[in-house]
PDB file of N, CA and C in Angstrom:
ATOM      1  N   UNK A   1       2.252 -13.345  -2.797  1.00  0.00           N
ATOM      2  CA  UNK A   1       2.955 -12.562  -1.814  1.00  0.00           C
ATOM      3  C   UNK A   1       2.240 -12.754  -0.480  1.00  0.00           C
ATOM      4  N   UNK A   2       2.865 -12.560   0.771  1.00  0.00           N
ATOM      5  CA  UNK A   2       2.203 -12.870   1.358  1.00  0.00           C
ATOM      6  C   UNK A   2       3.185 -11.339   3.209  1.00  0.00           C
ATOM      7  N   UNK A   3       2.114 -11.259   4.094  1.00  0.00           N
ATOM      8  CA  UNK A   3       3.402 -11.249   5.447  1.00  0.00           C
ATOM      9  C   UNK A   3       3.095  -9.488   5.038  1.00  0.00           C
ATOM     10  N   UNK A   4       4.145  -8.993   4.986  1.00  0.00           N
ATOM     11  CA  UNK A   4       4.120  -7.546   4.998  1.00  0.00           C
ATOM     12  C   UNK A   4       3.550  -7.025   3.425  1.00  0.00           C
ATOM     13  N   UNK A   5       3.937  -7.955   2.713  1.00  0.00           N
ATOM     14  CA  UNK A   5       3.206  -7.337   1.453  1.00  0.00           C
ATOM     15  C   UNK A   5       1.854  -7.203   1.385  1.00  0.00           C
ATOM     16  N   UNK A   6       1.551  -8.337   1.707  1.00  0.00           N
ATOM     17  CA  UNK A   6      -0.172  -8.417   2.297  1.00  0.00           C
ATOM     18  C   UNK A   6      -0.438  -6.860   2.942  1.00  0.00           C
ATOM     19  N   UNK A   7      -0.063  -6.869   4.160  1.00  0.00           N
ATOM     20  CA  UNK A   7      -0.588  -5.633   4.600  1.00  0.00           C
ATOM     21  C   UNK A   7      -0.192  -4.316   3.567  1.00  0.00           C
ATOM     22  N   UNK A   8       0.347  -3.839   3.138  1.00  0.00           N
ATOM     23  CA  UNK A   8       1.195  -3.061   2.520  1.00  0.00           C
ATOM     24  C   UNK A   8      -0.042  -2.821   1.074  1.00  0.00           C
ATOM     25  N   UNK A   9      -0.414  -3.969   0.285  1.00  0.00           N
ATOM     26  CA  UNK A   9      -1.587  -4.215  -0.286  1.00  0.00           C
ATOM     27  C   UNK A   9      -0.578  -4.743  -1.996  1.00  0.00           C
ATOM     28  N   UNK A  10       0.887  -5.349  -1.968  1.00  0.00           N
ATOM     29  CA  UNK A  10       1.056  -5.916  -3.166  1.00  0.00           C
ATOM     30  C   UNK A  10       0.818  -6.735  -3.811  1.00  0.00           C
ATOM     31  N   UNK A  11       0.942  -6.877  -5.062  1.00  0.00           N
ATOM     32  CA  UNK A  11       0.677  -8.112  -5.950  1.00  0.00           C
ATOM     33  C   UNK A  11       1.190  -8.734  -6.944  1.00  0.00           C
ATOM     34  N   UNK A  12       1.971  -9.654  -6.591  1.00  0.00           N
ATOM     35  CA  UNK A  12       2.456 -10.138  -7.514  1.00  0.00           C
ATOM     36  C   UNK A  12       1.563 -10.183  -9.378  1.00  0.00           C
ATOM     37  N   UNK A  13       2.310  -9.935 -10.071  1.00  0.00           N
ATOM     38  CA  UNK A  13       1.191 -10.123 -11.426  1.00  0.00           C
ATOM     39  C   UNK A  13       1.672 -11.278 -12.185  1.00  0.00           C
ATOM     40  N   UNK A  14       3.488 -11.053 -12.398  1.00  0.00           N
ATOM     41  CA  UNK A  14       4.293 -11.843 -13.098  1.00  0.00           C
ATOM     42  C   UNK A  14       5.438 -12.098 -12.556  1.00  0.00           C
ATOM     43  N   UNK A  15       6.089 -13.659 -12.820  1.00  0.00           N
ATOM     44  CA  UNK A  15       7.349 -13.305 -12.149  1.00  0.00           C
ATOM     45  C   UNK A  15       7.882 -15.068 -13.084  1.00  0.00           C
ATOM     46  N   UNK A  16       8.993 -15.085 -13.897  1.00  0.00           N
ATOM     47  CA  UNK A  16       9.550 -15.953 -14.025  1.00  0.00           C
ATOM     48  C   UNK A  16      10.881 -15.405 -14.901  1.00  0.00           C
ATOM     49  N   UNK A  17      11.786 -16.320 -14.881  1.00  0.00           N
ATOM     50  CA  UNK A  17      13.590 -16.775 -15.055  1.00  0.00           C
ATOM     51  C   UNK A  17      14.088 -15.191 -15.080  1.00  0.00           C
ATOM     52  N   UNK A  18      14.145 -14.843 -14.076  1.00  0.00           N
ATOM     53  CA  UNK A  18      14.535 -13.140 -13.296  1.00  0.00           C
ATOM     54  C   UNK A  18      13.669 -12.355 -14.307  1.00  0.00           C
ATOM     55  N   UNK A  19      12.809 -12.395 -14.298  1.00  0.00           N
ATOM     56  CA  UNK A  19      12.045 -10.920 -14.261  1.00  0.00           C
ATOM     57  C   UNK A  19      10.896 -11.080 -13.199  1.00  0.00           C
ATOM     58  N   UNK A  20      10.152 -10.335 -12.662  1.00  0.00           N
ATOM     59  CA  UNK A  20       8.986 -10.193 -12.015  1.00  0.00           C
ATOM     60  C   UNK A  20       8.102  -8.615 -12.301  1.00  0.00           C
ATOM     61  N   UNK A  21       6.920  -9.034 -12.160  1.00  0.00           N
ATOM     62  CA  UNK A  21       6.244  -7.746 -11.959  1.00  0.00           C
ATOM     63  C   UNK A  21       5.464  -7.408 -11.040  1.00  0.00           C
ATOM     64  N   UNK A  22       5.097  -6.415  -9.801  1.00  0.00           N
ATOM     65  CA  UNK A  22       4.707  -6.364  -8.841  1.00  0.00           C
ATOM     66  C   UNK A  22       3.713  -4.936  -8.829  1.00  0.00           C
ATOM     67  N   UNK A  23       2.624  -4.810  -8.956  1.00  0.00           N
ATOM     68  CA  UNK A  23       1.904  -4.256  -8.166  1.00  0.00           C
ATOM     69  C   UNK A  23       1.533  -3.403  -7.076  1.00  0.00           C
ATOM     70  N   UNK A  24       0.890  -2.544  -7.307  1.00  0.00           N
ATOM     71  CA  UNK A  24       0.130  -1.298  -6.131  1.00  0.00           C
ATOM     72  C   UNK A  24      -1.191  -0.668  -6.019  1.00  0.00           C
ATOM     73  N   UNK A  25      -2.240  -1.303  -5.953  1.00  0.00           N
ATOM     74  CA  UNK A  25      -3.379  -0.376  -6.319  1.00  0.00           C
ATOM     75  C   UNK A  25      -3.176   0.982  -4.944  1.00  0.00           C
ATOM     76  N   UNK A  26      -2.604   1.802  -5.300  1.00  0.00           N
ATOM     77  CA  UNK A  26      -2.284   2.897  -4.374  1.00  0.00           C
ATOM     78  C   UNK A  26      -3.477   3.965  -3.408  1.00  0.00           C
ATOM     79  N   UNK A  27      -3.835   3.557  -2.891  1.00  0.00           N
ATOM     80  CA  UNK A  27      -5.407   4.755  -2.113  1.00  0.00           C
ATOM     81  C   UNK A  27      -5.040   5.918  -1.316  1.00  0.00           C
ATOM     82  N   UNK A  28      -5.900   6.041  -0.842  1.00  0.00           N
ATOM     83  CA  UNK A  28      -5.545   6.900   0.370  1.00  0.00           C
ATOM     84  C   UNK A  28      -4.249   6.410   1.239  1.00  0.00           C
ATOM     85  N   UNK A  29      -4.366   5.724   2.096  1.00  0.00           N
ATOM     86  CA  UNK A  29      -3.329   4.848   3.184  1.00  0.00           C
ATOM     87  C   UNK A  29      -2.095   4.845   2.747  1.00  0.00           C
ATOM     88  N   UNK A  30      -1.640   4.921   1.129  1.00  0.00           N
ATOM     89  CA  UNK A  30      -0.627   5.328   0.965  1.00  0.00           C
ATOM     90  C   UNK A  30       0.060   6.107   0.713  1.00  0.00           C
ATOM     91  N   UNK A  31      -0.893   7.149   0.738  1.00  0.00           N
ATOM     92  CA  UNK A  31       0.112   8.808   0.125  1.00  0.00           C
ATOM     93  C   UNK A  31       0.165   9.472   1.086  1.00  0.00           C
ATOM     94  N   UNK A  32       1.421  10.444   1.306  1.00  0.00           N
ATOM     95  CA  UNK A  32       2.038  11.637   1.814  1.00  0.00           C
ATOM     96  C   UNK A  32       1.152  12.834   1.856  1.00  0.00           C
ATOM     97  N   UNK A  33       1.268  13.935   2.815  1.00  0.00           N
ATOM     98  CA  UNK A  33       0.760  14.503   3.131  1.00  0.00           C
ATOM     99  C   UNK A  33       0.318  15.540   1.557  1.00  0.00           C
ATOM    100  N   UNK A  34       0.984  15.421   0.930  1.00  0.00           N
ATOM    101  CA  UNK A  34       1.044  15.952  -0.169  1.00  0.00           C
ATOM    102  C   UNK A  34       0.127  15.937  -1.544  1.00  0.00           C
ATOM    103  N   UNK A  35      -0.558  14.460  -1.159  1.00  0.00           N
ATOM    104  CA  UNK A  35      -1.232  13.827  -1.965  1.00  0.00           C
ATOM    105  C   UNK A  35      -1.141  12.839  -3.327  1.00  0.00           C
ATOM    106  N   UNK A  36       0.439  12.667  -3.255  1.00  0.00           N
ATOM    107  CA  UNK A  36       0.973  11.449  -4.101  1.00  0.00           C
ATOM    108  C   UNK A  36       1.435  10.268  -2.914  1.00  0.00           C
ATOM    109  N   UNK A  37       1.664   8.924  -3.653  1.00  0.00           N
ATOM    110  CA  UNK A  37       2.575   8.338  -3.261  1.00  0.00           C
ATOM    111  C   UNK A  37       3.752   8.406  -2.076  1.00  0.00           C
ATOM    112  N   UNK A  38       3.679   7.649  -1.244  1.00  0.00           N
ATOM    113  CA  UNK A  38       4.721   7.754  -0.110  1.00  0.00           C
ATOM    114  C   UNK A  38       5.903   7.632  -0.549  1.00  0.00           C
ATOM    115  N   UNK A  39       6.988   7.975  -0.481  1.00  0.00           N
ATOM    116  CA  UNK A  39       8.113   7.389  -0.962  1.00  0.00           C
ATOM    117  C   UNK A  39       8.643   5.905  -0.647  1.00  0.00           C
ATOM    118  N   UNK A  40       8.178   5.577   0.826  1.00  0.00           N
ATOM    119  CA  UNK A  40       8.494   4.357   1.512  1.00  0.00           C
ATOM    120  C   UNK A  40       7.789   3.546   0.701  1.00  0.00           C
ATOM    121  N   UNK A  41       6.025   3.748   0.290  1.00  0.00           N
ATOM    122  CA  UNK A  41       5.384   2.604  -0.369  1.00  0.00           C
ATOM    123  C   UNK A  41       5.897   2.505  -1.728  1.00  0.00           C
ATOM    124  N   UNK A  42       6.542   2.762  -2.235  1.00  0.00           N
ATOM    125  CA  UNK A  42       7.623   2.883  -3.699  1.00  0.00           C
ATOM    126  C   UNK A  42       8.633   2.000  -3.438  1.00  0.00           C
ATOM    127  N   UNK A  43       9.136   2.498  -2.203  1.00  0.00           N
ATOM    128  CA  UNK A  43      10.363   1.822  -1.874  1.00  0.00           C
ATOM    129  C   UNK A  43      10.495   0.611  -1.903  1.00  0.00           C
ATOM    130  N   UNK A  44       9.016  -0.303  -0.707  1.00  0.00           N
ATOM    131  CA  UNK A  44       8.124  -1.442  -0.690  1.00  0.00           C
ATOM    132  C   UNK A  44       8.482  -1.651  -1.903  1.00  0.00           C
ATOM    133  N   UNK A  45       7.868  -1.178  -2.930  1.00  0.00           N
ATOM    134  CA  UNK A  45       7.367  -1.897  -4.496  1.00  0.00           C
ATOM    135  C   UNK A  45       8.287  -2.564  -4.862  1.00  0.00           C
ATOM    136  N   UNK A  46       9.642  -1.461  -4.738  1.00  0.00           N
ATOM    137  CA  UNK A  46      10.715  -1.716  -5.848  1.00  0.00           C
ATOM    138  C   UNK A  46      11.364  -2.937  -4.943  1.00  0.00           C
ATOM    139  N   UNK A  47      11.817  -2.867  -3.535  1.00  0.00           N
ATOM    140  CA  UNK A  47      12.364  -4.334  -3.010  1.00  0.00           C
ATOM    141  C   UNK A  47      11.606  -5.672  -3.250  1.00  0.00           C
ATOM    142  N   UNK A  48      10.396  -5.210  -3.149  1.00  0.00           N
ATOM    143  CA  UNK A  48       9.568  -6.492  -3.156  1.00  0.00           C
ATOM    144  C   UNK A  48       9.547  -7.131  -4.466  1.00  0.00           C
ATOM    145  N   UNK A  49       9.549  -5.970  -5.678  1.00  0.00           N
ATOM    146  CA  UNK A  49       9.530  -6.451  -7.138  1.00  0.00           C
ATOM    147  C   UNK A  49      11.142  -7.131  -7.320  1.00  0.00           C
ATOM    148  N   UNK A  50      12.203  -6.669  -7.029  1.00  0.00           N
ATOM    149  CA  UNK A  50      13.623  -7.473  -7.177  1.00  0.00           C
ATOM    150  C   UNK A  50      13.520  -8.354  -6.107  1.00  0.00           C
ATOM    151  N   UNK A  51      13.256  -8.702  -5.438  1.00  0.00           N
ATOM    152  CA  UNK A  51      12.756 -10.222  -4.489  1.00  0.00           C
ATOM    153  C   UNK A  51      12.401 -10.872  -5.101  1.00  0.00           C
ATOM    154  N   UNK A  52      10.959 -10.474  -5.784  1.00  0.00           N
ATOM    155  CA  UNK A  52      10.159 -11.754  -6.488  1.00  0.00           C
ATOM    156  C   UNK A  52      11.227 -12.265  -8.086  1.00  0.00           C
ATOM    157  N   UNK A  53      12.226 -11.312  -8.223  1.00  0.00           N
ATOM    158  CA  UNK A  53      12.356 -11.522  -9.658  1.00  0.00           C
ATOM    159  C   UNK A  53      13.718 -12.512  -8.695  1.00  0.00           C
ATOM    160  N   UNK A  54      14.821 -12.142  -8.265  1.00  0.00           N
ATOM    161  CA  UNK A  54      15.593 -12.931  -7.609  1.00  0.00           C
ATOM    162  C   UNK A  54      14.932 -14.533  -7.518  1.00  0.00           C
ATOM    163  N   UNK A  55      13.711 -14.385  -7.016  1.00  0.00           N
ATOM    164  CA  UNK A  55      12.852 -15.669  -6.411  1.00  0.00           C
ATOM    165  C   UNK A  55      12.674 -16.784  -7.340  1.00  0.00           C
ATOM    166  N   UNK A  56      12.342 -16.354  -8.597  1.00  0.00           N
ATOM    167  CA  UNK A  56      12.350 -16.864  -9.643  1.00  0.00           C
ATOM    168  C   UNK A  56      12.996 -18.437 -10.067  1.00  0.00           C
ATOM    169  N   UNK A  57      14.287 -18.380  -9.286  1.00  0.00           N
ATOM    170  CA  UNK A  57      15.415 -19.803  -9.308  1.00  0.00           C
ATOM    171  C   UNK A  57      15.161 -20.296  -8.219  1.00  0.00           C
ATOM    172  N   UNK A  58      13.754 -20.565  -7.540  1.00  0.00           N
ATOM    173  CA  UNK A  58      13.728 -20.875  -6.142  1.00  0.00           C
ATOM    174  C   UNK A  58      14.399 -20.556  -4.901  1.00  0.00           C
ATOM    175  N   UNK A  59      15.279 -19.506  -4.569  1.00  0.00           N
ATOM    176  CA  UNK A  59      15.908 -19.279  -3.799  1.00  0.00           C
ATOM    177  C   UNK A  59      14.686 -18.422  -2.963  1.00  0.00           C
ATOM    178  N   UNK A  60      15.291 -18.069  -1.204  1.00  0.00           N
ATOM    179  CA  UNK A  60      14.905 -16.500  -0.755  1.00  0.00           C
ATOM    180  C   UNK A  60      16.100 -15.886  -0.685  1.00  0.00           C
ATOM    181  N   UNK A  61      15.445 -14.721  -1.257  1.00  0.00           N
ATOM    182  CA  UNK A  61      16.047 -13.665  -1.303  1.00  0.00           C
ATOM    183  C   UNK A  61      16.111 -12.747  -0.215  1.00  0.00           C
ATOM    184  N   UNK A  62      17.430 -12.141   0.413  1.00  0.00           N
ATOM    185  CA  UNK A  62      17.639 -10.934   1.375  1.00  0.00           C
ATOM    186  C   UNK A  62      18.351  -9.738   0.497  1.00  0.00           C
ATOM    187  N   UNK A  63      17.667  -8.784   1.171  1.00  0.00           N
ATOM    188  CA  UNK A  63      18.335  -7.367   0.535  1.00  0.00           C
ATOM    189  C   UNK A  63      19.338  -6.859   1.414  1.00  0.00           C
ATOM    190  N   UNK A  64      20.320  -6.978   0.468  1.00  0.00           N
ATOM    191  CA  UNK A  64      21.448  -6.409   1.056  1.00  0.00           C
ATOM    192  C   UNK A  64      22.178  -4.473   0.955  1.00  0.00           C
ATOM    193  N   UNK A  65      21.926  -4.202  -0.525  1.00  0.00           N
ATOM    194  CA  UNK A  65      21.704  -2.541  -0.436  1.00  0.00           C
ATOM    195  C   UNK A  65      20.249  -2.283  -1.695  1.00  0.00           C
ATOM    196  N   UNK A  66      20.212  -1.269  -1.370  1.00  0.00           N
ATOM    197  CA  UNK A  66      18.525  -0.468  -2.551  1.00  0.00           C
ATOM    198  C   UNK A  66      19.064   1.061  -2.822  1.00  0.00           C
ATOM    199  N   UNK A  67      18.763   1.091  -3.678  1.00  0.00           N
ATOM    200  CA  UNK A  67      18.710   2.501  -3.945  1.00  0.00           C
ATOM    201  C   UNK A  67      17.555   2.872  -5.432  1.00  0.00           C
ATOM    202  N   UNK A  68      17.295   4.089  -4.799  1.00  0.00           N
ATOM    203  CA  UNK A  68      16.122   4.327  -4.945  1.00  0.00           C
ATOM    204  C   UNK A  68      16.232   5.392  -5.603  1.00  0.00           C
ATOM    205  N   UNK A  69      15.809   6.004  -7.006  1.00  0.00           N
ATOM    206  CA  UNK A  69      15.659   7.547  -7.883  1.00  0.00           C
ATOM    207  C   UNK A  69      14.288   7.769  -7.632  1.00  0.00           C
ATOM    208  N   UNK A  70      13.730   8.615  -7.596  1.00  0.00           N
ATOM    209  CA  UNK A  70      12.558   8.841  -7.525  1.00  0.00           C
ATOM    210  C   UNK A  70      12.356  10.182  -8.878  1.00  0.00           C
ATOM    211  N   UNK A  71      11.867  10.408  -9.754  1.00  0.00           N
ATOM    212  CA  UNK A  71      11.853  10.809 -10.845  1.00  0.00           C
ATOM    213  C   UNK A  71      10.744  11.880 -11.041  1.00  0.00           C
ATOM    214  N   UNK A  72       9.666  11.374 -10.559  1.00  0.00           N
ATOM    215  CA  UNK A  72       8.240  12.166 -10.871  1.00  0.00           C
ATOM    216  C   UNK A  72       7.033  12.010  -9.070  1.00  0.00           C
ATOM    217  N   UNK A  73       6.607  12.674  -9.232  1.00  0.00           N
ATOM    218  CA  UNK A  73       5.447  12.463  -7.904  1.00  0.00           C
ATOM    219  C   UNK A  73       4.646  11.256  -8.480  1.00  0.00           C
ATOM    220  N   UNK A  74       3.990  10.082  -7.557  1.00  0.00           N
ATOM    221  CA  UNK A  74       3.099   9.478  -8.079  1.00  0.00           C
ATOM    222  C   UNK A  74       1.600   9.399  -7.905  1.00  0.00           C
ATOM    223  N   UNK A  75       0.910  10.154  -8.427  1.00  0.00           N
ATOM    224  CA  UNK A  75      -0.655   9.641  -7.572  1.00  0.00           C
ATOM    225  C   UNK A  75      -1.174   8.236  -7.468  1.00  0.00           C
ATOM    226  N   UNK A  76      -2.137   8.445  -6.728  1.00  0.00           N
ATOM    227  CA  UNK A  76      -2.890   7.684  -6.395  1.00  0.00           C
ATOM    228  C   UNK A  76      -3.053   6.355  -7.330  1.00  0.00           C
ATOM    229  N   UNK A  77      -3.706   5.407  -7.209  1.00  0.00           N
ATOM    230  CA  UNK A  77      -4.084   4.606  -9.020  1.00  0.00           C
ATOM    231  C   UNK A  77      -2.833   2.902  -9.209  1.00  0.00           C
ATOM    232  N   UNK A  78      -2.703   2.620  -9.960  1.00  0.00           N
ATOM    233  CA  UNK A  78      -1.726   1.791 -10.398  1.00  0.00           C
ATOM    234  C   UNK A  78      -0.570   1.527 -10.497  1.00  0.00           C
ATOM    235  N   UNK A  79       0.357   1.672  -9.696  1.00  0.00           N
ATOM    236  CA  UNK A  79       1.487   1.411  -9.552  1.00  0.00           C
ATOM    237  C   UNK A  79       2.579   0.418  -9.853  1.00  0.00           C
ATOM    238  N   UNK A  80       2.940  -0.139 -11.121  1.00  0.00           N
ATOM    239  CA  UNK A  80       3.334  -1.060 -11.265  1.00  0.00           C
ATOM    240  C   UNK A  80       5.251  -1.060 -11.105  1.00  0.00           C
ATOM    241  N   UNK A  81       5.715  -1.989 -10.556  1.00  0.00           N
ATOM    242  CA  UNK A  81       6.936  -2.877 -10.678  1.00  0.00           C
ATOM    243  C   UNK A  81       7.535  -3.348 -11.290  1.00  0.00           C
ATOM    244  N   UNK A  82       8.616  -3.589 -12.659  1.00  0.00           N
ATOM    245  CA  UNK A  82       9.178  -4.575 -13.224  1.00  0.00           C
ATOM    246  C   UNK A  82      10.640  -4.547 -13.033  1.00  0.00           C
ATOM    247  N   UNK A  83      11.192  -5.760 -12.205  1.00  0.00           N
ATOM    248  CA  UNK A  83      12.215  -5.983 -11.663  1.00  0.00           C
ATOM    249  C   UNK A  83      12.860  -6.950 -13.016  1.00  0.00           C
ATOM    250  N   UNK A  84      14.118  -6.867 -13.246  1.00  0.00           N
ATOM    251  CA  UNK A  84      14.790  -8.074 -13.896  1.00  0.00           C
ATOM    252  C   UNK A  84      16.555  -7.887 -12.929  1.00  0.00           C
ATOM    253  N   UNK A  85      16.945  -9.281 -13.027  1.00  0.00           N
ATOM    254  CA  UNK A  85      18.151  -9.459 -12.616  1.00  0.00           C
ATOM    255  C   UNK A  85      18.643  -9.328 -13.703  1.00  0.00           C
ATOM    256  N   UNK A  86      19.745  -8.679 -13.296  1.00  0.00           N
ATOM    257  CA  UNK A  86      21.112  -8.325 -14.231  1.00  0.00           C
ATOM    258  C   UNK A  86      22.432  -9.465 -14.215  1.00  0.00           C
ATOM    259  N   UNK A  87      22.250  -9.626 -12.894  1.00  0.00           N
ATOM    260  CA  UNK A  87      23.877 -10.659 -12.737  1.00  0.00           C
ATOM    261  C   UNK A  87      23.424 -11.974 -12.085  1.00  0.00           C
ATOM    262  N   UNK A  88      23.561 -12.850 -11.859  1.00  0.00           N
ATOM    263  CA  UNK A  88      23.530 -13.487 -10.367  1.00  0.00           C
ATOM    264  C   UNK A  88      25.398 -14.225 -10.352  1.00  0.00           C
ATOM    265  N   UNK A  89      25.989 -14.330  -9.413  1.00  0.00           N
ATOM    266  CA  UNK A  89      26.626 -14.504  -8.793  1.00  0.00           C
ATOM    267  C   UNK A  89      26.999 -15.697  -7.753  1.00  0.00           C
ATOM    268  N   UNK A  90      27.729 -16.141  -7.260  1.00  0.00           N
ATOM    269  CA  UNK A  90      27.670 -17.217  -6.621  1.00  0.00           C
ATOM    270  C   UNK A  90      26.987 -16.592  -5.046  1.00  0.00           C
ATOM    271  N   UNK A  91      27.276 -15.203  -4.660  1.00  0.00           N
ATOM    272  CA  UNK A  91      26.575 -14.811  -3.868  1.00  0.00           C
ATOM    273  C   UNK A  91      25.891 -14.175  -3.538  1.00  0.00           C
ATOM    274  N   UNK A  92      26.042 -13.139  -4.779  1.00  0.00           N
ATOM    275  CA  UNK A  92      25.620 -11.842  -4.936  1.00  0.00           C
ATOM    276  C   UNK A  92      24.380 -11.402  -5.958  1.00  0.00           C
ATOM    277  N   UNK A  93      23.500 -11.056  -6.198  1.00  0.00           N
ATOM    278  CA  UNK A  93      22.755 -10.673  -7.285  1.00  0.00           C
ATOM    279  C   UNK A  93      22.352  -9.257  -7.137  1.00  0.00           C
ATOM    280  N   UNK A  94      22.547  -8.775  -9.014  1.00  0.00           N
ATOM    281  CA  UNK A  94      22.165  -7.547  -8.732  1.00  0.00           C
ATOM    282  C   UNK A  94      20.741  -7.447 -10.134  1.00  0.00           C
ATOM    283  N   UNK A  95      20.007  -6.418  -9.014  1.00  0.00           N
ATOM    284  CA  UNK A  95      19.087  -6.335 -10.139  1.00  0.00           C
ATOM    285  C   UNK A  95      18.403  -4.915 -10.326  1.00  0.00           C
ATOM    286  N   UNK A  96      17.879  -4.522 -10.968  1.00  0.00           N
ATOM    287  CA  UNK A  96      17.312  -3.429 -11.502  1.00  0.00           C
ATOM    288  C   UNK A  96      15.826  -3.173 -11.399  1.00  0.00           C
ATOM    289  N   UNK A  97      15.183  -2.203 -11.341  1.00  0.00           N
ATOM    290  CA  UNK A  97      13.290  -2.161 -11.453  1.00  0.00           C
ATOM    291  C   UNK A  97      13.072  -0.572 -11.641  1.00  0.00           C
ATOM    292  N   UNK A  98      12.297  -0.503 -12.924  1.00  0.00           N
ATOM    293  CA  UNK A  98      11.084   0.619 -13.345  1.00  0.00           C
ATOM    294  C   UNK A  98      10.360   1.026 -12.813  1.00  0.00           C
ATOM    295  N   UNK A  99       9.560   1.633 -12.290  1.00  0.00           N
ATOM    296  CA  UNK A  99       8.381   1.800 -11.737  1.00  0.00           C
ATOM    297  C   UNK A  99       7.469   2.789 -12.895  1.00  0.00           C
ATOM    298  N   UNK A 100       6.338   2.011 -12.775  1.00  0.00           N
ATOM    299  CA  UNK A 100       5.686   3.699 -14.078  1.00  0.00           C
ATOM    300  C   UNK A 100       3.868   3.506 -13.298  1.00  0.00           C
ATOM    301  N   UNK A 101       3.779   4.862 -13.564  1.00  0.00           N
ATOM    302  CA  UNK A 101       2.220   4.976 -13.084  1.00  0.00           C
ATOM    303  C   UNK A 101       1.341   4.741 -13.846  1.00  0.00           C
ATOM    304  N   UNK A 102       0.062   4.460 -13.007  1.00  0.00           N
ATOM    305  CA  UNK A 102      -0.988   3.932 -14.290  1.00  0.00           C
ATOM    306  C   UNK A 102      -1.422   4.594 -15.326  1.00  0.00           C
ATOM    307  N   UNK A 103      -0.330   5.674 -16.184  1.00  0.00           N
ATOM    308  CA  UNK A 103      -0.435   6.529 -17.196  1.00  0.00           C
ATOM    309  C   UNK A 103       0.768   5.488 -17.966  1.00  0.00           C
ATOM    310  N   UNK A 104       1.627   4.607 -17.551  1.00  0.00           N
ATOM    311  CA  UNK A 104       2.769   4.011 -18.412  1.00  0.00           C
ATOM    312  C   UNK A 104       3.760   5.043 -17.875  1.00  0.00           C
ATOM    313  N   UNK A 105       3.683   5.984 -17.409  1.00  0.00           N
ATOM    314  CA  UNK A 105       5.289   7.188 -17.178  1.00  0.00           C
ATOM    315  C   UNK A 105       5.959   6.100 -15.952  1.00  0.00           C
ATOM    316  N   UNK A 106       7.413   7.054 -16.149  1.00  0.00           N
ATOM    317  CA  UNK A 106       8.358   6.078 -15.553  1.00  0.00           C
ATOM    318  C   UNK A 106       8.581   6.879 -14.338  1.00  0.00           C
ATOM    319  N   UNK A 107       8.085   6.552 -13.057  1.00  0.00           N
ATOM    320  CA  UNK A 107       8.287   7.755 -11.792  1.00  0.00           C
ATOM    321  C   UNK A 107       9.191   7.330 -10.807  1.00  0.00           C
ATOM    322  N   UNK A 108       9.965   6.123 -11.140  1.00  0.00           N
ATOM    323  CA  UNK A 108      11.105   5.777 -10.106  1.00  0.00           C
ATOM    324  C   UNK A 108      12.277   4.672 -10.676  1.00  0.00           C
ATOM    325  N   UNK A 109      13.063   4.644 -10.284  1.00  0.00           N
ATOM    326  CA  UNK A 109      14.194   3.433 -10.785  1.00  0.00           C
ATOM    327  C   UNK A 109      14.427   3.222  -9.628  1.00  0.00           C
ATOM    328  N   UNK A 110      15.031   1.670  -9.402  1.00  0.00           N
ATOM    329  CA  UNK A 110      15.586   1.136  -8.240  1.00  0.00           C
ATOM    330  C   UNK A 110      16.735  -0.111  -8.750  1.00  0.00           C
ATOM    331  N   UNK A 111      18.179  -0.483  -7.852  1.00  0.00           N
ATOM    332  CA  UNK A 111      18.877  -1.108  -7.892  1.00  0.00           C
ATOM    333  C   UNK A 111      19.314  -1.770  -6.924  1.00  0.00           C
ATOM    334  N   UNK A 112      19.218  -2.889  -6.637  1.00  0.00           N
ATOM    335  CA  UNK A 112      19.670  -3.690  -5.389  1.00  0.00           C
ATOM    336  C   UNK A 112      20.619  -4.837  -5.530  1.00  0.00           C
ATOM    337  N   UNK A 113      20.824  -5.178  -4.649  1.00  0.00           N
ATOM    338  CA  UNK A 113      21.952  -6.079  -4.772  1.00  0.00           C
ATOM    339  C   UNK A 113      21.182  -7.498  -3.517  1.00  0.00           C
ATOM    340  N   UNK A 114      21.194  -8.471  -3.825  1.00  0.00           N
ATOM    341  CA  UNK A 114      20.815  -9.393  -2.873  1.00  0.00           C
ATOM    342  C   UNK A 114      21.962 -10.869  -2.513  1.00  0.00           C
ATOM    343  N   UNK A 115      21.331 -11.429  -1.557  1.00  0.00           N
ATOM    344  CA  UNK A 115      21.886 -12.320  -1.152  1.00  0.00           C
ATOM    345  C   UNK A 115      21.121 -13.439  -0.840  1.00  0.00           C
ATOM    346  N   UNK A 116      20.968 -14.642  -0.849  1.00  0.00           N
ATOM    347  CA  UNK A 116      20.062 -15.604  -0.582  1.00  0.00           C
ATOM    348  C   UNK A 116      20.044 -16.772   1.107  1.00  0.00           C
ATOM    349  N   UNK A 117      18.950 -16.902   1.596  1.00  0.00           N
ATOM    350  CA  UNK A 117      19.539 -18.043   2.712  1.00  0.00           C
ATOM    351  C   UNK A 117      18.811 -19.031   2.039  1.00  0.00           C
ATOM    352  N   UNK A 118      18.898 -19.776   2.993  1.00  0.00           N
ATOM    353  CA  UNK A 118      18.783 -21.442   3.053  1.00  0.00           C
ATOM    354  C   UNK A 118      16.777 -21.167   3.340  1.00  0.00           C
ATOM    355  N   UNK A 119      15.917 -21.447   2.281  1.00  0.00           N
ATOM    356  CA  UNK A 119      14.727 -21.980   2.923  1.00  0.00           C
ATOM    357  C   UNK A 119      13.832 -22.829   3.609  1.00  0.00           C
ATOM    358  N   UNK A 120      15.044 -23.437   4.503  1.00  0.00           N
ATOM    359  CA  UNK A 120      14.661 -24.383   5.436  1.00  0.00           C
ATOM    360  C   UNK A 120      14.451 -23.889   6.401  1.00  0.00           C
TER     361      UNK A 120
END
């Protein structure tokens, strides 16, 4: 990963023929006043994890809609990603992602739909 994920602090772990798994070691810098998880750095996770899984057939991937459940608060700790595509399409792909904290619980779902350009 590289660009905003970099800063952001993701990591790719796994990613091949549409699935991916993506990463969060979560600290301070990313939680809400509240003391879990930002919602935005979730948000991050889950686009970035259906990107990398989209990515998979060599394409880039653009996000075209996300939506986001948020289920449980997340602390601090391990944050993991697992994106798989559901469809792909001649233009369209849709895909799905888990999120569970570094306990294994499941603290978010996400669904997006993408579109690909030209990586030239």
């Amino acid at each position: 990963m590289h660009g905003f994920s970099d800063t952001v602090g993701l990591r790719l772990s796994t990613s091949d023929d549409g699935d991916a798994i993506v990463e969060l070691d979560a600290g301070d810098r990313h939680l809400n006043p509240h003391g879990t998880v930002h919602g935005g750095a979730i948000a991050t996770l889950i686009d970035s994890a259906m990107g990398a899984a989209v990515a998979t057939d060599g394409q880039a991937p653009v996000t075209i809609e996300l939506k986001v459940t948020y289920l449980e608060p997340t602390p601090a700790g391990i944050v993991r990603a697992r994106a798989k595509v559901r469809k792909r399409g001649k233009r369209i792909t849709v895909v799905e992602c888990e999120v569970t904290d570094q306990e294994g619980d499941v603290v978010a779902l996400g669904l997006g739909t993408f579109t690909t350009i030209s990586k030239e």
